[in-house]
Protein backbone atom coordinates (compact mmCIF):
# COMPACT_ATOMS: atom_id res chain seq x y z
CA UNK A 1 0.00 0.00 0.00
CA UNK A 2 1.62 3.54 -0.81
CA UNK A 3 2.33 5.40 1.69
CA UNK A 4 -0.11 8.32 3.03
CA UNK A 5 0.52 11.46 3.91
CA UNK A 6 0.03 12.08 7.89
CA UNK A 7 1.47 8.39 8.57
CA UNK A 8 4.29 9.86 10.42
CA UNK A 9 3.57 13.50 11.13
CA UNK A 10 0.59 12.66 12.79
CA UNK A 11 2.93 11.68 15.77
CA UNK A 12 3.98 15.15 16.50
CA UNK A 13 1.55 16.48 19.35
CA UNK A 14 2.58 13.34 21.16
CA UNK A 15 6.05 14.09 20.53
CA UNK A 16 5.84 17.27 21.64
CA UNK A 17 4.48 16.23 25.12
CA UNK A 18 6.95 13.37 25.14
CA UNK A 19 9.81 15.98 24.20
CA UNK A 20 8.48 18.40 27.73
CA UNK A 21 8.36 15.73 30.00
CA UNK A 22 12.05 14.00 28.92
CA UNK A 23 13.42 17.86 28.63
CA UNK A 24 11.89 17.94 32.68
CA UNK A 25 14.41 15.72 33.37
CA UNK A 26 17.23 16.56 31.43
CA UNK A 27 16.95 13.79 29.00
CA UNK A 28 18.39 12.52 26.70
CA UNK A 29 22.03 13.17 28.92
CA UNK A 30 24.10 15.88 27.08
CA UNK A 31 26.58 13.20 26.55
CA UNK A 32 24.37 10.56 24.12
CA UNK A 33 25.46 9.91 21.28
CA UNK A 34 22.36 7.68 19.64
CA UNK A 35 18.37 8.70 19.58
CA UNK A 36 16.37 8.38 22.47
CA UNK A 37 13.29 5.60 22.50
CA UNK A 38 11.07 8.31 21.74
CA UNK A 39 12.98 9.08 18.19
CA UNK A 40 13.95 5.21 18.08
CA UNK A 41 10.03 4.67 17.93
CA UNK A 42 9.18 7.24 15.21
CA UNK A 43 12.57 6.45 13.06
CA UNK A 44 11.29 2.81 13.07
CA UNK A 45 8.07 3.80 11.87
CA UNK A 46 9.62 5.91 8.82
CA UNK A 47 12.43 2.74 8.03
CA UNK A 48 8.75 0.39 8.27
CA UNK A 49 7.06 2.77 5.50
CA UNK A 50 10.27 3.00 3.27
CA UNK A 51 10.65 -0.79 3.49
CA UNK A 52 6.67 -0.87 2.20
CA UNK A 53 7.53 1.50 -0.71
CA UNK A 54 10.35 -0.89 -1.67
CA UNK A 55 8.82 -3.34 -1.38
CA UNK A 56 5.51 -1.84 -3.64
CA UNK A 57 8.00 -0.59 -5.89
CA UNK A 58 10.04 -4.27 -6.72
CA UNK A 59 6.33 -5.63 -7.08
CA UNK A 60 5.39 -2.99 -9.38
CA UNK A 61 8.69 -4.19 -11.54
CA UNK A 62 8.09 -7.60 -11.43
CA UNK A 63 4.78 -7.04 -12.66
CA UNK A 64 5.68 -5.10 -15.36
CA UNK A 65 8.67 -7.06 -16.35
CA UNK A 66 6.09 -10.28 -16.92
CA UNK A 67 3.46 -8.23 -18.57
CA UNK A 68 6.46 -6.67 -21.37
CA UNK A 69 6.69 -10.66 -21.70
CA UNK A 70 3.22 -11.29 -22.13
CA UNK A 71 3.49 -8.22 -24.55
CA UNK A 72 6.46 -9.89 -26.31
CA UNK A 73 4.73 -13.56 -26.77
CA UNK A 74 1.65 -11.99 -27.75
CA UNK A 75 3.42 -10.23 -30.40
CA UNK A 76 5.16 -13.26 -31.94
CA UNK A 77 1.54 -15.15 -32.00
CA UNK A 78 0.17 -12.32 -33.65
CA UNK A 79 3.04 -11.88 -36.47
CA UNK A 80 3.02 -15.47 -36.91
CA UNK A 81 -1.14 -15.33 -37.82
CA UNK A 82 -0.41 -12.85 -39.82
CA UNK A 83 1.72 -14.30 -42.06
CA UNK A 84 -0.81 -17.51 -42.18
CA UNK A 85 -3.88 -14.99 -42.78
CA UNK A 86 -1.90 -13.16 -45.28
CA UNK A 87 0.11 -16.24 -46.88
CA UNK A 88 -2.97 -17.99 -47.46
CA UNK A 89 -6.15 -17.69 -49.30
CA UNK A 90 -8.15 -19.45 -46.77
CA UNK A 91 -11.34 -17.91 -47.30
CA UNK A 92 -12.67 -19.94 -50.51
CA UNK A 93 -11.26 -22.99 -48.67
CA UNK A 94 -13.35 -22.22 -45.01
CA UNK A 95 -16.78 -21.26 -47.80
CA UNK A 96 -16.55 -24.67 -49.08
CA UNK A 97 -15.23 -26.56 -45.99
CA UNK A 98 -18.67 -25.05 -44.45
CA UNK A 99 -20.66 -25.81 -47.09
CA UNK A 100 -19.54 -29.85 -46.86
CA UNK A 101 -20.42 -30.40 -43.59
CA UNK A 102 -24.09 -30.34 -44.91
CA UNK A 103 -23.06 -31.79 -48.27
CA UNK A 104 -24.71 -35.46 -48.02
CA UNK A 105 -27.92 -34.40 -46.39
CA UNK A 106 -28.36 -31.53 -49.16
CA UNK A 107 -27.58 -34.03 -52.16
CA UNK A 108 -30.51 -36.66 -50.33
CA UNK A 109 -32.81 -34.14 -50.06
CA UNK A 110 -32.48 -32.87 -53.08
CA UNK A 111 -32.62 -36.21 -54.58
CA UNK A 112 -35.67 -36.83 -52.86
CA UNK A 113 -37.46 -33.58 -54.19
CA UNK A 114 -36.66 -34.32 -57.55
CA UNK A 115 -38.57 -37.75 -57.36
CA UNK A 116 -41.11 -36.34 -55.61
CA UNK A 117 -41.84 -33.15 -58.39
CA UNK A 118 -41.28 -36.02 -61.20
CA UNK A 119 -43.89 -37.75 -59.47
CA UNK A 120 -46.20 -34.78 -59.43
CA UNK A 121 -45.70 -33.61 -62.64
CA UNK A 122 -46.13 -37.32 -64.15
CA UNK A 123 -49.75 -37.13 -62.22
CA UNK A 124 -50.85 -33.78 -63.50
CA UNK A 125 -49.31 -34.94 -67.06
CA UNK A 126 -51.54 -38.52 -67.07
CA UNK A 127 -54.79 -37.01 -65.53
CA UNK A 128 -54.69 -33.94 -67.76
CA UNK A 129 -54.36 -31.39 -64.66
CA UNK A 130 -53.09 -27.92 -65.43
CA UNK A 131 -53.73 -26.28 -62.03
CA UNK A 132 -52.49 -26.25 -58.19
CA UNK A 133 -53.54 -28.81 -56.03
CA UNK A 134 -56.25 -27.54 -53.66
CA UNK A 135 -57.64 -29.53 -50.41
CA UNK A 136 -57.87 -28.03 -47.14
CA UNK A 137 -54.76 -27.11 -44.81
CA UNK A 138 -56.39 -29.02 -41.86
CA UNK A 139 -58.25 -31.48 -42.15
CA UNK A 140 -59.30 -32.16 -38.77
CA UNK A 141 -61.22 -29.07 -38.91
CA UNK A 142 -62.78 -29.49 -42.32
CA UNK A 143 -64.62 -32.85 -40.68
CA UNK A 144 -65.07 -30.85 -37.45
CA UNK A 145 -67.89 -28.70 -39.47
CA UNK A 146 -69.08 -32.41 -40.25
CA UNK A 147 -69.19 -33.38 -36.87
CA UNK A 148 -71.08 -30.23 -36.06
CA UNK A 149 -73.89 -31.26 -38.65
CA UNK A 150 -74.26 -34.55 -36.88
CA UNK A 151 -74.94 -33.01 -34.18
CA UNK A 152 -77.63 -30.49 -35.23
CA UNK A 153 -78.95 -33.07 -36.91
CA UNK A 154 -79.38 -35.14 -34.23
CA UNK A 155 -80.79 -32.07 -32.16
CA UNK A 156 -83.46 -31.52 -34.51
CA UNK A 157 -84.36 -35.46 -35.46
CA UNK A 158 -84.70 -35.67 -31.48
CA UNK A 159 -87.70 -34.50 -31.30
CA UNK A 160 -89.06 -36.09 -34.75
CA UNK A 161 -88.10 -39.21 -33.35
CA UNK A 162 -89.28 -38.26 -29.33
CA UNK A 163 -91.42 -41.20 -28.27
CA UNK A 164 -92.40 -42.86 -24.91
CA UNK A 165 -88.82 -42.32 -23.73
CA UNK A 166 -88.44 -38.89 -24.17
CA UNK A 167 -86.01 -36.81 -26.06
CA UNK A 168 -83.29 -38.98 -25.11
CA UNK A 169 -84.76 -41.90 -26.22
CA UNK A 170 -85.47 -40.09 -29.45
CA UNK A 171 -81.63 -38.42 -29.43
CA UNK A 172 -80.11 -41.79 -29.34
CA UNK A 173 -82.11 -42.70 -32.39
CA UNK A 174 -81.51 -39.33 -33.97
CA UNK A 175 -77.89 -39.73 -33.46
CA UNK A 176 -77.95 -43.66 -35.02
CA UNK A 177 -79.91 -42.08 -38.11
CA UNK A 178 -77.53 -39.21 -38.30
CA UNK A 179 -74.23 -41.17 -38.58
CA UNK A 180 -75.07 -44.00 -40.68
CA UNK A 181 -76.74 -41.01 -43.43
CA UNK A 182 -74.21 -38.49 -43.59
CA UNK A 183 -71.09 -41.33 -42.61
CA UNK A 184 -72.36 -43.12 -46.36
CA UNK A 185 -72.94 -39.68 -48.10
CA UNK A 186 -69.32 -38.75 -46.67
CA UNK A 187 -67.84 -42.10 -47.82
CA UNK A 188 -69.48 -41.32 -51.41
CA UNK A 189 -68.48 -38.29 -51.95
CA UNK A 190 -64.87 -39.22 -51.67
CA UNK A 191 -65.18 -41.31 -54.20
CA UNK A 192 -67.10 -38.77 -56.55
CA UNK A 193 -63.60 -37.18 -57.19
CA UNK A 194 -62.78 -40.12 -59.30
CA UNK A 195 -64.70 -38.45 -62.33
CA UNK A 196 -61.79 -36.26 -62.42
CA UNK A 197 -59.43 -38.37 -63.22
CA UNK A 198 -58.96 -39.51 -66.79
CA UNK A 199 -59.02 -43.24 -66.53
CA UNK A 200 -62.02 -44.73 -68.03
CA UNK A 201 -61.96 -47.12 -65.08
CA UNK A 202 -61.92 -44.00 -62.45
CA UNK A 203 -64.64 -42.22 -64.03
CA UNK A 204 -67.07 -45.09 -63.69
CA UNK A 205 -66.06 -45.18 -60.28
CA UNK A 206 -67.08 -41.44 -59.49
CA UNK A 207 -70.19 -41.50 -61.61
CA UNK A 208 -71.32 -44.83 -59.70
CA UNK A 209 -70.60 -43.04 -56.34
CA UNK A 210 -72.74 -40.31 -57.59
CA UNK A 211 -75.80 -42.32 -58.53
CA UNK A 212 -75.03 -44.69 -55.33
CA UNK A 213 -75.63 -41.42 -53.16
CA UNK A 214 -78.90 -39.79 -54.88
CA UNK A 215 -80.05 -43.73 -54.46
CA UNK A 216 -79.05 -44.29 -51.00
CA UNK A 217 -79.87 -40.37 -49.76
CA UNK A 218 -83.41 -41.14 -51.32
CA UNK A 219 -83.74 -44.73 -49.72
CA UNK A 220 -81.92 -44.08 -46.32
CA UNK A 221 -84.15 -40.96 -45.43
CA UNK A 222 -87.34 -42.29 -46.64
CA UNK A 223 -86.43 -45.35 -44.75
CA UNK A 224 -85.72 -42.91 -41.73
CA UNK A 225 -88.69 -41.07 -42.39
CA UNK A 226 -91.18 -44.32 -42.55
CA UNK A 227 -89.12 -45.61 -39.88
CA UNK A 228 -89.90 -42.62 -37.76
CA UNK A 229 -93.59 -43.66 -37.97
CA UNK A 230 -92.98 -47.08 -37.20
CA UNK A 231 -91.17 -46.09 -34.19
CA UNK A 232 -94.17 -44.24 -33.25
CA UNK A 233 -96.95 -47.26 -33.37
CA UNK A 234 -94.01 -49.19 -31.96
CA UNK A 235 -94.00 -46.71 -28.45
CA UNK A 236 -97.73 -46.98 -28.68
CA UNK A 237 -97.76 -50.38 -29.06
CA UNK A 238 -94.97 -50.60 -25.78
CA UNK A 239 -97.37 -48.10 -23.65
CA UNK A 240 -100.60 -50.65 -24.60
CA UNK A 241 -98.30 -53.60 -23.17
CA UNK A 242 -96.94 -51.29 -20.76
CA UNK A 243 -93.51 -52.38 -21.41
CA UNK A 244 -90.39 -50.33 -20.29
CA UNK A 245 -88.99 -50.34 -23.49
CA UNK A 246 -89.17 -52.24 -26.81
CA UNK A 247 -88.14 -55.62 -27.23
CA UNK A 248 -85.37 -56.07 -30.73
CA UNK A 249 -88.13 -58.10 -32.13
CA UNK A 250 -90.68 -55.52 -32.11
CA UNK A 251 -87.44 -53.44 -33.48
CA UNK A 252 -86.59 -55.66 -36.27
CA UNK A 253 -90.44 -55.43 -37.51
CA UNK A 254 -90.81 -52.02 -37.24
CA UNK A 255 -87.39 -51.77 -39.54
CA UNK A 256 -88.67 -54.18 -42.01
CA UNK A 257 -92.18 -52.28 -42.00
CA UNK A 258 -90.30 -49.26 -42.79
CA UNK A 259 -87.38 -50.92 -45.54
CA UNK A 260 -90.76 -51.90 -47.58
CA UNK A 261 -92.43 -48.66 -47.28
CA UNK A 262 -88.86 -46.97 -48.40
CA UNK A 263 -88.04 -49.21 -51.17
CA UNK A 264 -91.77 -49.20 -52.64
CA UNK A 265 -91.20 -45.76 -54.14
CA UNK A 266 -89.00 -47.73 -56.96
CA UNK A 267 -92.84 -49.24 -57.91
CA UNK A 268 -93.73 -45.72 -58.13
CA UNK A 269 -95.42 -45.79 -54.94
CA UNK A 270 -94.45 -42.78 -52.17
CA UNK A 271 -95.03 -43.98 -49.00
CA UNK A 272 -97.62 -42.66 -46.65
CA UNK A 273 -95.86 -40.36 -44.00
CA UNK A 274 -97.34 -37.39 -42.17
CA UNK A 275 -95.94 -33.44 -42.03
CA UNK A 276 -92.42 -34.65 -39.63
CA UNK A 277 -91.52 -37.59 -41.04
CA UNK A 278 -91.81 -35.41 -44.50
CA UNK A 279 -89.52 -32.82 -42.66
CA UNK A 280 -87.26 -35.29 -41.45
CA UNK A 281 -86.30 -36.70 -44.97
CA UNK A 282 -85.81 -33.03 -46.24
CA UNK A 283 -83.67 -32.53 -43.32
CA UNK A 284 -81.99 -35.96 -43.32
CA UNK A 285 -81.40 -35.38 -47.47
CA UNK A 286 -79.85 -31.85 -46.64
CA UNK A 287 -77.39 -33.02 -44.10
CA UNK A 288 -76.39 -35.48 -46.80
CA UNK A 289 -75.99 -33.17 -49.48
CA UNK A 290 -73.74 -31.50 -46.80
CA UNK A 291 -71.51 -34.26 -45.98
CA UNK A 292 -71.56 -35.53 -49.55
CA UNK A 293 -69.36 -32.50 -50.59
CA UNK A 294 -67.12 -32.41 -46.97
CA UNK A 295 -66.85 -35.95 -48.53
CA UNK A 296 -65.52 -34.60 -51.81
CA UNK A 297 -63.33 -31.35 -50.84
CA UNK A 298 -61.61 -32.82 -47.94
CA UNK A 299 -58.75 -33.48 -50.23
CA UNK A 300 -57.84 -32.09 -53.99
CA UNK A 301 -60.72 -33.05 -56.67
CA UNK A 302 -58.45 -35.95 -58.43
CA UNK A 303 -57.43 -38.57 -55.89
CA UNK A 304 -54.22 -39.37 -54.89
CA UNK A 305 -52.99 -35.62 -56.28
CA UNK A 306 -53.03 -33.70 -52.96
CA UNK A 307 -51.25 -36.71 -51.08
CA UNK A 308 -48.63 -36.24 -54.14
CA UNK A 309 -48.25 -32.59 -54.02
CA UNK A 310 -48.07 -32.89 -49.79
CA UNK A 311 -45.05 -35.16 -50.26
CA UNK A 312 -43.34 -32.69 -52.79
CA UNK A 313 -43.92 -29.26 -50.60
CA UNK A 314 -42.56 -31.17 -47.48
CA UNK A 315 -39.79 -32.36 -49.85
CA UNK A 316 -39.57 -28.84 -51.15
CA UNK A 317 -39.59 -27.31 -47.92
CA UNK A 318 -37.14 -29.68 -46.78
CA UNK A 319 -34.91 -28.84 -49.48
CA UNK A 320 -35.25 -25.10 -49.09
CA UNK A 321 -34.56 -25.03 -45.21
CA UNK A 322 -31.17 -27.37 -46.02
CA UNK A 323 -30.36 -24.84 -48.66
CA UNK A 324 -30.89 -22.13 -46.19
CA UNK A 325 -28.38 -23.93 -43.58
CA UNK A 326 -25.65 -24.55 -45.51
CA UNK A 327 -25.79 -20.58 -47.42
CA UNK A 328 -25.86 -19.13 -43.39
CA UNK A 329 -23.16 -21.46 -42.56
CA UNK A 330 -21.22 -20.75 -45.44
CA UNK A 331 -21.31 -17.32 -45.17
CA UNK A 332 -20.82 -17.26 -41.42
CA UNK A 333 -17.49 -18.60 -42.01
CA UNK A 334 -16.05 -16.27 -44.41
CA UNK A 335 -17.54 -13.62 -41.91
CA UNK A 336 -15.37 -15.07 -39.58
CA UNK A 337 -12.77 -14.86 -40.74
CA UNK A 338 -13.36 -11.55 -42.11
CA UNK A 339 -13.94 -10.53 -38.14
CA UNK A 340 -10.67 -12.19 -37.59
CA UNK A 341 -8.75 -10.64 -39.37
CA UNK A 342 -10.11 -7.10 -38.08
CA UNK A 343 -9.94 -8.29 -34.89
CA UNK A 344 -6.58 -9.49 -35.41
CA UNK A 345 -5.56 -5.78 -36.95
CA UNK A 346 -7.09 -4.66 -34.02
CA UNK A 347 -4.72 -6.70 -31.63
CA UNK A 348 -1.84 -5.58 -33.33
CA UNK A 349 -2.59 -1.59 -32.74
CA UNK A 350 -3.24 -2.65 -28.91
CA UNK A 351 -0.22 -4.23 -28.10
CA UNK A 352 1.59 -0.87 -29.76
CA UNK A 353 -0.75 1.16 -26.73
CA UNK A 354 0.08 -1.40 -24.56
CA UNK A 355 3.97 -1.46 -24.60
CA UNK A 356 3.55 2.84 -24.18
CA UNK A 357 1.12 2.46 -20.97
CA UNK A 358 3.34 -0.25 -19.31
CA UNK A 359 6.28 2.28 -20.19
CA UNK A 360 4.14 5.07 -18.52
CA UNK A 361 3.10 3.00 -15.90
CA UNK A 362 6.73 1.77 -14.93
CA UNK A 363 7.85 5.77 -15.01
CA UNK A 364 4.79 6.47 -13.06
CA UNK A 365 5.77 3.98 -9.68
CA UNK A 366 9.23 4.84 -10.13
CA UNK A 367 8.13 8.46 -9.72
CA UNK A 368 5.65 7.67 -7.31
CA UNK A 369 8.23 5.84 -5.23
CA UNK A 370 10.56 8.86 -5.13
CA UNK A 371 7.70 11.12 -4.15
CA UNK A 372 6.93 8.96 -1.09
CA UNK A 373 10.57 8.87 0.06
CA UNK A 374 10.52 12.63 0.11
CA UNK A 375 6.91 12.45 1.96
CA UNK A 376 8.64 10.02 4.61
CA UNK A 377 11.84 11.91 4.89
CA UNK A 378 10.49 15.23 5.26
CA UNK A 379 7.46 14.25 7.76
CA UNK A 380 10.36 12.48 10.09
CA UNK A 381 12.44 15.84 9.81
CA UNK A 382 9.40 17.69 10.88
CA UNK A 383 8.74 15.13 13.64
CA UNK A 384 12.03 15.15 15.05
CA UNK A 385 12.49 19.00 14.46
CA UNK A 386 9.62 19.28 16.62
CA UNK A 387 10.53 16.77 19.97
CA UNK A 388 14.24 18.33 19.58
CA UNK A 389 13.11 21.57 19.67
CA UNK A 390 10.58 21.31 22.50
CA UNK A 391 13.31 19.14 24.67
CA UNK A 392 15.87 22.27 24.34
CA UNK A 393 13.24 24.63 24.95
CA UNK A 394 12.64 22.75 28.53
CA UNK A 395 15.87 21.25 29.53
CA UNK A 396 18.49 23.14 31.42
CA UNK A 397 21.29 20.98 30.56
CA UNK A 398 22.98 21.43 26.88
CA UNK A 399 21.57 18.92 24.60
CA UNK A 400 23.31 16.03 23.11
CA UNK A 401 25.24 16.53 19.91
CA UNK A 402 23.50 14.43 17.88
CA UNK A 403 20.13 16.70 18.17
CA UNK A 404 22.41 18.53 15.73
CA UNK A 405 22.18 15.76 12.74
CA UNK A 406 19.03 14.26 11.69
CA UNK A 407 19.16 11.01 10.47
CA UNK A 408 18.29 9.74 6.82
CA UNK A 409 16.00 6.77 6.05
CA UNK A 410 16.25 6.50 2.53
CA UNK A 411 17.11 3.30 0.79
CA UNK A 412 20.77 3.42 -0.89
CA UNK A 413 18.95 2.05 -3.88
CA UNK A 414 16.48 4.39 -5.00
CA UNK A 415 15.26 1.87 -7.84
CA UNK A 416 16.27 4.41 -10.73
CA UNK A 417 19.22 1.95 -12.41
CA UNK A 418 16.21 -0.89 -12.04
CA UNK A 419 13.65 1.47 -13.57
CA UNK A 420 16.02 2.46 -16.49
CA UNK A 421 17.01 -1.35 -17.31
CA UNK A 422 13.08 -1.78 -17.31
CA UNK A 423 12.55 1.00 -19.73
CA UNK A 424 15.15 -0.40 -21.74
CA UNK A 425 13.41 -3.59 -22.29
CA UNK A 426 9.77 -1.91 -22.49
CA UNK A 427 11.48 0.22 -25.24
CA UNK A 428 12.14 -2.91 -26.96
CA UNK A 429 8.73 -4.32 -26.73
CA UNK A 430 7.33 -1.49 -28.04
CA UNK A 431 10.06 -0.92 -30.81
CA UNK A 432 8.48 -4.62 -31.84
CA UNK A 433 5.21 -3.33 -31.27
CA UNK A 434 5.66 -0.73 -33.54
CA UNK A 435 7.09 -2.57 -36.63
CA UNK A 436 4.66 -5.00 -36.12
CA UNK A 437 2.13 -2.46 -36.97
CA UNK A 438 4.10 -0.79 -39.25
CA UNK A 439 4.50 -3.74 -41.72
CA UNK A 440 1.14 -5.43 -40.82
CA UNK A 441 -1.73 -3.26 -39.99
CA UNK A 442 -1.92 -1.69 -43.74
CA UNK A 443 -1.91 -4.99 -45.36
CA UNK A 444 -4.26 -6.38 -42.77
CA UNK A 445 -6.59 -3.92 -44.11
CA UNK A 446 -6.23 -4.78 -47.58
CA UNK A 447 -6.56 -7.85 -46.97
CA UNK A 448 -10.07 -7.20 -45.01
CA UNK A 449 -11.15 -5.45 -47.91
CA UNK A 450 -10.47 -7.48 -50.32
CA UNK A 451 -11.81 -10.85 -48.39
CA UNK A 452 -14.97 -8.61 -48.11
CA UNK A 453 -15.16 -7.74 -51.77
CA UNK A 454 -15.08 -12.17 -52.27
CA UNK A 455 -17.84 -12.78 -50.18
CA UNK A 456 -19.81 -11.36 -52.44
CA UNK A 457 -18.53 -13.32 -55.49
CA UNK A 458 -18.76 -16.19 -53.56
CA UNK A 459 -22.41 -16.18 -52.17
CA UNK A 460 -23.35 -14.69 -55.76
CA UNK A 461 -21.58 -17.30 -57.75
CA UNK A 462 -20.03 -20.17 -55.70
CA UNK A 463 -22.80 -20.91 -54.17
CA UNK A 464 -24.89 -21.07 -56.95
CA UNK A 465 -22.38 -23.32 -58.85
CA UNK A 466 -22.38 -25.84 -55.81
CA UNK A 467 -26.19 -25.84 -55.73
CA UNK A 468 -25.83 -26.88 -59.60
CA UNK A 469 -23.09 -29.48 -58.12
CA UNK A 470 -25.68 -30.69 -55.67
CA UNK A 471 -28.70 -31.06 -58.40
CA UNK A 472 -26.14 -32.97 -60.73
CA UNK A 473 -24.77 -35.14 -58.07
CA UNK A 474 -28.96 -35.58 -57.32
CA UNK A 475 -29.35 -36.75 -60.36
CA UNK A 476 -26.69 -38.95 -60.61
CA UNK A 477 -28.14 -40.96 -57.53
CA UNK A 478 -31.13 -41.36 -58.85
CA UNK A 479 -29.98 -42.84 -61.81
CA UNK A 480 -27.90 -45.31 -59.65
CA UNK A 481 -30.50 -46.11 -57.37
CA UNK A 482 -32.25 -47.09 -60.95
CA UNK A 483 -35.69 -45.69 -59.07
CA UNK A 484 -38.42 -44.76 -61.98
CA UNK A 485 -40.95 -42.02 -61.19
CA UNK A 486 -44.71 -43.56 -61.56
């Protein structure tokens, strides 16, 4: 800790008191040749804080003496990059380098997308299909509006269908009615979009789903409509026999009743139903209308071409996001070593400011040091000056000779021949410093320039010319894998 001002002239009021008392008595005896105890005391205290400043100030040199080392092995590193940054072109090398890392997983999915579009294209081509695949983005909800139809539907049949059970007797049938009518027309409808296809075959397919549905929505809801009066003899009929419930023969007859009523209008013979059960097949045909075309849009209008055109956007996507990757990567590393070498130009500069601070810093304890000897010297001059004084103003006797000569506490080395040597070799440091910068910081820059001024060739053309690489190499595998696009 440097020393502080006070340390030892702070003593002097209780020198002064020491100084009348000992002069009371005559003391020190006129004949002494060495300091009393009382000036024994305070000289020790001034030899303690010189021995601190020494002892601060060899610190201080060691410290500086390892950091102009530091300085000097941190130069070397830094000439010795510099000639590898500057020797070398390393920056096409680290762009490519980056860009293999993602090399085989580019090529496969790139491989993978071409398939996939030859695929799609082969589709469209066969099935005569000029525009975009169209089909919902999520199909859960597209049947959730389906499943919300069943359910109004069954709401409403409820109460067509409300008998000696109540509406939850009637619900359960509702819901029964509901499912099996718009699960077919659903089922149907899907296989409508087989009239856009081409194929003779496919057509036939569609058409027949078509005429399936108009018969099977006519003969499902009149059968749900005759069965709906059916159902209501049959809860008269379990009332009369006061029966909890109806037994699955009564059931079965009440469903064949109503199958024979249905089927009877192919004799040209509508069945006898009242104002609901006429309500209910409107209703019951409407909800299949409904779920006949959720049936038909929940994927693209020709079959099997949204499932194809899924498989290429994922593959697509795929590819893109890879493509993505390996550009940021790529570019990341020229970047980097763009930054180094700024950084490194930067380096070079510091250690110059550097070498001058630890110089200054070096001066600046030596000075400091010198400063404080001064401080200690003259505060134990004052100290003394002031007991010696007092003691002759009191005493009666003549006062020793010595009071005469005050004694000196600074070191014989005052550190200057150290400091100088230091300088010496700080001067070199920074001499090294210095032609360092001199002979690397220009071409550092033109360097950085000129590695910027590449990055742009290389993300303009490079890249592009390994993304051709990748699509022939693509190519290539697919050929060896022998794999034939349908």
């Amino acid at each position: 800790m440097a020393f502080v001002d006070g340390t030892i002239s702070g003593h002097c009021k209780k020198m002064e008191e020491d100084a009348v008392l000992e002069g009371g008595k005559n003391r020190p005896d006129s004949a002494s040749n060495s300091p009393d105890l009382n000036e024994t005391r305070i000289i020790n205290i001034a030899r303690q804080s010189v021995a601190t400043e020494e002892s601060s100030l060899s610190d201080a040199f060691v410290a500086a003496e390892k950091r102009a080392s530091e300085i000097t092995q941190r130069i070397e590193a830094l000439d010795s990059s510099c000639s590898s940054h500057l020797g070398h072109d390393l920056v096409e090398g680290a762009f490519r380098s980056a860009l293999a890392r993602d090399d085989h997983a580019l090529v496969a999915a790139c491989s993978h997308e071409m398939q996939a579009r030859a695929q799609l294209n082969s589709f469209k081509k066969r099935n005569n299909i000029h525009e975009s695949a169209k089909y919902p983005e999520d199909r859960l909800f597209h049947f959730s509006l389906l499943i919300l139809f069943i359910a109004l539907e069954t709401g409403v049949n409820a109460f067509f269908y409300e008998g000696s059970a109540g509406l939850l007797g009637g619900a359960f049938v509702a819901l029964t009615v509901s499912v099996v009518n718009m699960g077919i027309a659903t089922f149907l409808g899907a296989l409508f979009q087989f009239t856009n296809l081409v194929n003779i075959k496919h057509k036939l397919i569609g058409y027949g789903a078509l005429v399936g549905f108009l018969v099977a929505g006519l003969v499902l809801n009149l059968f749900f409509s005759t069965f709906r009066v059916q159902y209501q003899l049959l809860q008269l009929e379990v009332a009369q026999q006061n029966l909890q419930e109806p037994t699955i023969t009564m059931m079965v007859a009440a469903a064949q009743n109503a199958a024979i009523d249905a089927l009877s209008v192919f004799l040209l013979h509508f069945p006898a139903i009242d104002f609901m059960s006429f309500m209910l097949f409107f209703v019951g045909f409407g909800c299949s209308v409904i779920a006949f075309w959720k049936g038909y849009t929940y994927d693209d209008k020709h079959p099997g071409y949204g499932h194809i055109d899924r498989v290429h956007k994922s593959a697509e996507t795929k590819l893109s996001k890879l493509k993505s990757v390996a550009f940021e990567s790529a570019s990341a590393s020229v970047h980097l070593m763009a930054n180094e070498i700024e950084q490194l130009r930067g380096a070079v500069v510091a250690e110059q400011r550097n070498a001058s601070a630890l110089k200054s810093q070096v001066q600046g304890s030596h000075g400091s040091f010198m400063a404080n000897m001064n401080k200690i010297q003259g505060e134990l001059n004052l100290v003394l000056e002031t007991y010696r004084g007092s003691n002759r103003a009191i005493r009666a006797t003549t006062a020793p000779k010595y009071f005469d000569v005050l004694p000196a506490v600074n070191p014989a080395d005052d550190g200057l021949n150290s400091c100088n040597s230091l300088i010496l070799r700080i001067d070199e440091v920074s001499a090294k410093a210095k032609s360092l910068a001199d002979t690397r910081v220009t071409t550092l820059g033109d360097r950085l320039q000129a590695i910027r001024m590449k990055i742009h060739d290389l993300v303009q053309q490079e890249f592009q010319s390994y993304l051709k690489s990748v699509n022939d190499r693509a190519e290539i595998d697919i050929r060896s894998s022998g794999q034939v696009s349908e």
